[in-house]
N, C-alpha and C. Protein backbone atom coordinates (compact mmCIF):
# COMPACT_ATOMS: atom_id res chain seq x y z
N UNK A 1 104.83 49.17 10.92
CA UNK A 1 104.19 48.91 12.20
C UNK A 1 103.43 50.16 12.63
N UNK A 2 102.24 50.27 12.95
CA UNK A 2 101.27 51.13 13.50
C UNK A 2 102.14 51.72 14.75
N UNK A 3 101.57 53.41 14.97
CA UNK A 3 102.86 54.12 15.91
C UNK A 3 101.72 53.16 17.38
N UNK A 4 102.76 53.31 18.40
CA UNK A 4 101.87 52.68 19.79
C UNK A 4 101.76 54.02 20.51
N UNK A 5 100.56 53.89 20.96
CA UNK A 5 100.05 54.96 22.43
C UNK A 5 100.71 54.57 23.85
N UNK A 6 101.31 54.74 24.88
CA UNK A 6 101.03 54.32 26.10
C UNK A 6 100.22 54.90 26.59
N UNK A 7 99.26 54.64 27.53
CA UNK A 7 98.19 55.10 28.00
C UNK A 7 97.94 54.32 30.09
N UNK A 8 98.56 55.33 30.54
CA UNK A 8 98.60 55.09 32.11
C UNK A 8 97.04 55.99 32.73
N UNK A 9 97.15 54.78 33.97
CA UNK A 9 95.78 54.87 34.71
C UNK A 9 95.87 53.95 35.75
N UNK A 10 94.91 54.68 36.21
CA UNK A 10 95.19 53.76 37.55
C UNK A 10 93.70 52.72 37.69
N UNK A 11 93.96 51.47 38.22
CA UNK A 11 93.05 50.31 38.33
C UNK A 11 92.99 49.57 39.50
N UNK A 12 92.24 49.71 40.45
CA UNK A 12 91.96 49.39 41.59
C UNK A 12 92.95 50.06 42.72
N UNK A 13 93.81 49.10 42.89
CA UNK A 13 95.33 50.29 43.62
C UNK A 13 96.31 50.30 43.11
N UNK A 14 96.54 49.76 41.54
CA UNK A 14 97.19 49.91 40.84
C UNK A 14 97.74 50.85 39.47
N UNK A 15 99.05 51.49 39.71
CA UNK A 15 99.01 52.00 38.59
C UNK A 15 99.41 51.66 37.18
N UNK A 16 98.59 51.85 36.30
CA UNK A 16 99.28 50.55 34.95
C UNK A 16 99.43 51.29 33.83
N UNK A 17 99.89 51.05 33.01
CA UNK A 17 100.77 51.60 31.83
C UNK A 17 100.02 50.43 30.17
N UNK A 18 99.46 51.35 29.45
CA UNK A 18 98.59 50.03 28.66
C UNK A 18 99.53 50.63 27.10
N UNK A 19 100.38 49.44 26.88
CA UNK A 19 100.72 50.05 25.38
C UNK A 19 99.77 49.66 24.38
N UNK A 20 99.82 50.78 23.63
CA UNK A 20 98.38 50.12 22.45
C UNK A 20 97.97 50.98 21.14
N UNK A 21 97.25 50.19 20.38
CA UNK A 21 97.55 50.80 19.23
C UNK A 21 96.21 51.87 19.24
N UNK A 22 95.39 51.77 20.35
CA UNK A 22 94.05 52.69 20.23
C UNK A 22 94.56 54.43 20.84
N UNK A 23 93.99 55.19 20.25
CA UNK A 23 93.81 56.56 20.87
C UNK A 23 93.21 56.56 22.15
N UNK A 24 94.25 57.92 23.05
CA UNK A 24 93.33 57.83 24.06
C UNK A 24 92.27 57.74 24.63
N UNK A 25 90.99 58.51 23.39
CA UNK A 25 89.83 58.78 23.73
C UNK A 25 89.31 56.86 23.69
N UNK A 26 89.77 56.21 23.09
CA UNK A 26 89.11 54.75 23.18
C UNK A 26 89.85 54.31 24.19
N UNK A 27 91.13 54.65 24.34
CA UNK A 27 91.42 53.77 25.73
C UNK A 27 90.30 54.47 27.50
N UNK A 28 89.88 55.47 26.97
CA UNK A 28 89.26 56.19 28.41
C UNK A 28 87.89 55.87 28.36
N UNK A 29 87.43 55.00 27.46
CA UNK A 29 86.32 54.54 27.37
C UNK A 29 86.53 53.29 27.70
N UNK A 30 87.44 52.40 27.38
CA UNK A 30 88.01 51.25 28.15
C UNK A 30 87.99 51.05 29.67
N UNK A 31 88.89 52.46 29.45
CA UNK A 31 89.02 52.15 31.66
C UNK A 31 87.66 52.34 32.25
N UNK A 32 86.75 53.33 31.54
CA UNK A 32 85.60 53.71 31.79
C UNK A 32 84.63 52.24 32.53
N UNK A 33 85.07 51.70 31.32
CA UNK A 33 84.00 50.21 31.22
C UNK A 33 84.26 49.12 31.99
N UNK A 34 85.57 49.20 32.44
CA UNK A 34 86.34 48.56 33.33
C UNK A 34 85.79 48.99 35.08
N UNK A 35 85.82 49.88 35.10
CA UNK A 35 86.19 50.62 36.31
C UNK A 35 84.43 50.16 36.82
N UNK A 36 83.25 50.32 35.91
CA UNK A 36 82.07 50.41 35.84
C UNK A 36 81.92 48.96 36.28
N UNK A 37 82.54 48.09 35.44
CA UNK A 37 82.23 46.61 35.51
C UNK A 37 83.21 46.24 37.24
N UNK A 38 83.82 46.52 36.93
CA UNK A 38 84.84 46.07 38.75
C UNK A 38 84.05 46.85 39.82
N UNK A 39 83.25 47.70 39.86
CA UNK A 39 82.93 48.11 40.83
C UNK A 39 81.86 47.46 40.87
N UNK A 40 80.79 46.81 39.75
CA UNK A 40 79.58 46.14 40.05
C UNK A 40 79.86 44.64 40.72
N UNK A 41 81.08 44.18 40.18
CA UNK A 41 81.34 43.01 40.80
C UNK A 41 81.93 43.27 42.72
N UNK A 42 82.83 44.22 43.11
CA UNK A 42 83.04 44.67 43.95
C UNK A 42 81.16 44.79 45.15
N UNK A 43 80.36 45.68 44.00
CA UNK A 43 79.48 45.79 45.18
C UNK A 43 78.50 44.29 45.05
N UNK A 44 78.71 43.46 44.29
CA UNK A 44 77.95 41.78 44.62
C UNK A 44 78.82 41.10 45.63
N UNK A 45 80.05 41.29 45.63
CA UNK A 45 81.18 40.60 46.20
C UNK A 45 82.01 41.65 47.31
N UNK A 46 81.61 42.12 48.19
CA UNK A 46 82.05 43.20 48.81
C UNK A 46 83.47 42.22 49.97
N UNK A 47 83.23 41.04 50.05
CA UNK A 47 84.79 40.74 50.63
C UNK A 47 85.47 40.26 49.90
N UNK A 48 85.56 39.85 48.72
CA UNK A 48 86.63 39.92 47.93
C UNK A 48 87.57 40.92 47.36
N UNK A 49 88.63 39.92 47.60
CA UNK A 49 90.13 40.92 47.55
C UNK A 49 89.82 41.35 46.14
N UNK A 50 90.61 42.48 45.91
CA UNK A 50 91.17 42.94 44.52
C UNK A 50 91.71 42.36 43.74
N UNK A 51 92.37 41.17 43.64
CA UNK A 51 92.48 39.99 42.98
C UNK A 51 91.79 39.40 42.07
N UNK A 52 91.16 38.87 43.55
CA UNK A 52 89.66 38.06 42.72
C UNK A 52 88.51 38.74 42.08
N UNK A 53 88.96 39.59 42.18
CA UNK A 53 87.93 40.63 41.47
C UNK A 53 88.23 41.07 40.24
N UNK A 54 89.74 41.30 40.10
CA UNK A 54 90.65 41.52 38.61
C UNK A 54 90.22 40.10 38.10
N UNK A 55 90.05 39.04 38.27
CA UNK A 55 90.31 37.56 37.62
C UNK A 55 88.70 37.55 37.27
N UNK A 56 87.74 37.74 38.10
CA UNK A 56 86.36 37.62 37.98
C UNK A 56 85.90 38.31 36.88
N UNK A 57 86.81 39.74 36.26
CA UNK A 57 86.36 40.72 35.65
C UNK A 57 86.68 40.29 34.38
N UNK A 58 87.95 39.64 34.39
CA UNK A 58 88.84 38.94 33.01
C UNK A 58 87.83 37.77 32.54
N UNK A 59 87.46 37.06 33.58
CA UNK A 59 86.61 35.64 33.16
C UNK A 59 85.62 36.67 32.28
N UNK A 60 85.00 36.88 33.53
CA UNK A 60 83.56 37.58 32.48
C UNK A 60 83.67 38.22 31.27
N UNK A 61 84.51 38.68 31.05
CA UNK A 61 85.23 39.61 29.71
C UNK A 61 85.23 38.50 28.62
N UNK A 62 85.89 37.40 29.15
CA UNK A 62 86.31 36.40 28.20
C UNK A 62 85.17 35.98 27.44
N UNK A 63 84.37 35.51 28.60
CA UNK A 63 82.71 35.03 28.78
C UNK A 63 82.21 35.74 27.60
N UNK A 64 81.55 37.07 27.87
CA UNK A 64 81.16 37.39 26.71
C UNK A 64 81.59 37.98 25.18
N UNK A 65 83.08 37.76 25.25
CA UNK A 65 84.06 37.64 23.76
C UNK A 65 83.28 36.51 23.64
N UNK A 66 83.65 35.02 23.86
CA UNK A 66 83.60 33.92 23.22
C UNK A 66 81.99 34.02 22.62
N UNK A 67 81.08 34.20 23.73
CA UNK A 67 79.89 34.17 23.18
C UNK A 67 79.63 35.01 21.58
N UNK A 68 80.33 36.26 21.83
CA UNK A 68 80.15 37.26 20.84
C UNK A 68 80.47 36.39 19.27
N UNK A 69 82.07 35.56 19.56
CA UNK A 69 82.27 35.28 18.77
C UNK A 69 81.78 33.47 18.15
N UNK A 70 80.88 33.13 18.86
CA UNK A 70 79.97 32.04 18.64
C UNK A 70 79.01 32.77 17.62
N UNK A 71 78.67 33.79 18.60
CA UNK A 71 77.18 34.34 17.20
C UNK A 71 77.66 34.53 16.05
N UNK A 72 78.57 35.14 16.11
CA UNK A 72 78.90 35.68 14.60
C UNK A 72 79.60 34.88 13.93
N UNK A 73 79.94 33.52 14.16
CA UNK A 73 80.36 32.41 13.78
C UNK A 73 79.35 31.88 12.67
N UNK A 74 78.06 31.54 13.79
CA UNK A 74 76.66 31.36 13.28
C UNK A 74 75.90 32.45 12.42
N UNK A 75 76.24 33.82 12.17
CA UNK A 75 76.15 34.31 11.59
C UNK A 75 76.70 34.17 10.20
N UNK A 76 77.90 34.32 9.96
CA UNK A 76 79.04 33.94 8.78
C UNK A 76 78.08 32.71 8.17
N UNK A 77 78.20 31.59 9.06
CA UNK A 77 77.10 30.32 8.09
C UNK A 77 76.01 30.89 7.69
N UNK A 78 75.03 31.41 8.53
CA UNK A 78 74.08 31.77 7.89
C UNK A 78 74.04 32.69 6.61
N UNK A 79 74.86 33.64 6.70
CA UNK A 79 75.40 34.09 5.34
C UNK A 79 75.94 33.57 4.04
N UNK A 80 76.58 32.59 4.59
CA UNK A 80 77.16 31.34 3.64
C UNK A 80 75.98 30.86 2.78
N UNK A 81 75.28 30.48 3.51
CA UNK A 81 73.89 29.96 3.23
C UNK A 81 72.96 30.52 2.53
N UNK A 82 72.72 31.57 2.60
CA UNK A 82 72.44 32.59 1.97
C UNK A 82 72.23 32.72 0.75
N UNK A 83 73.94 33.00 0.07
CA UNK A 83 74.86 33.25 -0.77
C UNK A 83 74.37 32.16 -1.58
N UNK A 84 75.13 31.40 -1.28
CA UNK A 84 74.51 29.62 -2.15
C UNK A 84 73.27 29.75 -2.45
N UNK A 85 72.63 30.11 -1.72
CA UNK A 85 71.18 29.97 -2.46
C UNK A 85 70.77 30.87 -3.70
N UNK A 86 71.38 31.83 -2.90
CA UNK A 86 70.88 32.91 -3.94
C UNK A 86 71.53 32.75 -5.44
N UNK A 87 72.89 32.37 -5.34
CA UNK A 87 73.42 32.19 -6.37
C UNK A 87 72.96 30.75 -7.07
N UNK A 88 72.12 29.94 -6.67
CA UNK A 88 71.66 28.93 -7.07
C UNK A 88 69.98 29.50 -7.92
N UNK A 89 69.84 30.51 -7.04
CA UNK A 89 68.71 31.06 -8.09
C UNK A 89 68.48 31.82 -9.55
N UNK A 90 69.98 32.43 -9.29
CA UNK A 90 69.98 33.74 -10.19
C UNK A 90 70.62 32.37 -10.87
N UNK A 91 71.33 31.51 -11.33
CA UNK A 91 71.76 30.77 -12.18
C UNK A 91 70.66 29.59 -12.80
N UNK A 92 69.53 29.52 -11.76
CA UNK A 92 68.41 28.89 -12.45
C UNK A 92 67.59 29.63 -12.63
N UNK A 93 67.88 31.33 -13.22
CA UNK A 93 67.20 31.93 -13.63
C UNK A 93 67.30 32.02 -14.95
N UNK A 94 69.04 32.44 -14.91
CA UNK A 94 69.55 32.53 -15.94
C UNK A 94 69.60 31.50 -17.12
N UNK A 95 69.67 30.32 -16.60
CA UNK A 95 69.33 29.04 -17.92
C UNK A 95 67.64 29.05 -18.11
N UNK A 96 66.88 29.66 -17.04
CA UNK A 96 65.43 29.80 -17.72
C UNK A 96 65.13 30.74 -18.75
N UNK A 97 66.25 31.50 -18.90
CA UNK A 97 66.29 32.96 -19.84
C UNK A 97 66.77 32.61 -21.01
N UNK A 98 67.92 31.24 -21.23
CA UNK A 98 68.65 30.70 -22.60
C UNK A 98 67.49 30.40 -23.53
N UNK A 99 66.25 29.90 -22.28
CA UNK A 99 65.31 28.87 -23.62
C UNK A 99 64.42 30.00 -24.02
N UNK A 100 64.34 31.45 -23.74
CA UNK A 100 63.20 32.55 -24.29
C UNK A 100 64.09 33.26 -25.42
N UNK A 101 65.65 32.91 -25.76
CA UNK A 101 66.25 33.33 -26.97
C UNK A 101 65.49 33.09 -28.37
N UNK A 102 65.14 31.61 -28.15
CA UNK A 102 65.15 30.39 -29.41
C UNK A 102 64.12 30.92 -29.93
């Protein structure tokens, strides 16, 4: 099992404790990105509680995982695709090369 980091910080008025398998320097780029993203939603949404603002931040997070992992979904096929072809060429290359033996 990979050794774990804890890595404490504080997040909105909370103080939190993140166990994890990243080094600090990636977890402080985390909170970094966090802290950056909650405060932009904070200043669109200036009466919303801290709550809805933790939940707003998670959606959106989610939001653009899933998307991320749609593209590269569509990516992988397109690679797939690719592949097949190519290997459909170099093998109708290769039987064009049997008949220049004879």
């Amino acid at each position: 099992m990979a050794n774990l980091n804890r890595y404490k910080f504080t997040f909105s008025d909370k103080q939190l404790t993140l166990t994890t398998e990243h080094d600090n320097l990636f977890m402080e780029e985390i909170e970094r990105v966090a802290k950056e993203k909650y405060q932009a939603l904070q200043e669109e949404m200036p009466t919303a509680d801290s709550e809805t603002l933790a939940i707003l931040l998670a959606i959106n997070t989610l939001s653009v995982q899933l998307q991320r992992e749609l593209e590269f979904d569509q990516q992988e096929e397109e690679l797939a695709r690719l592949r097949k072809k190519l290997l459909g060429q170099i093998q109708t290359a290769e039987l064009g090369n049997e008949g220049d033996l004879s």
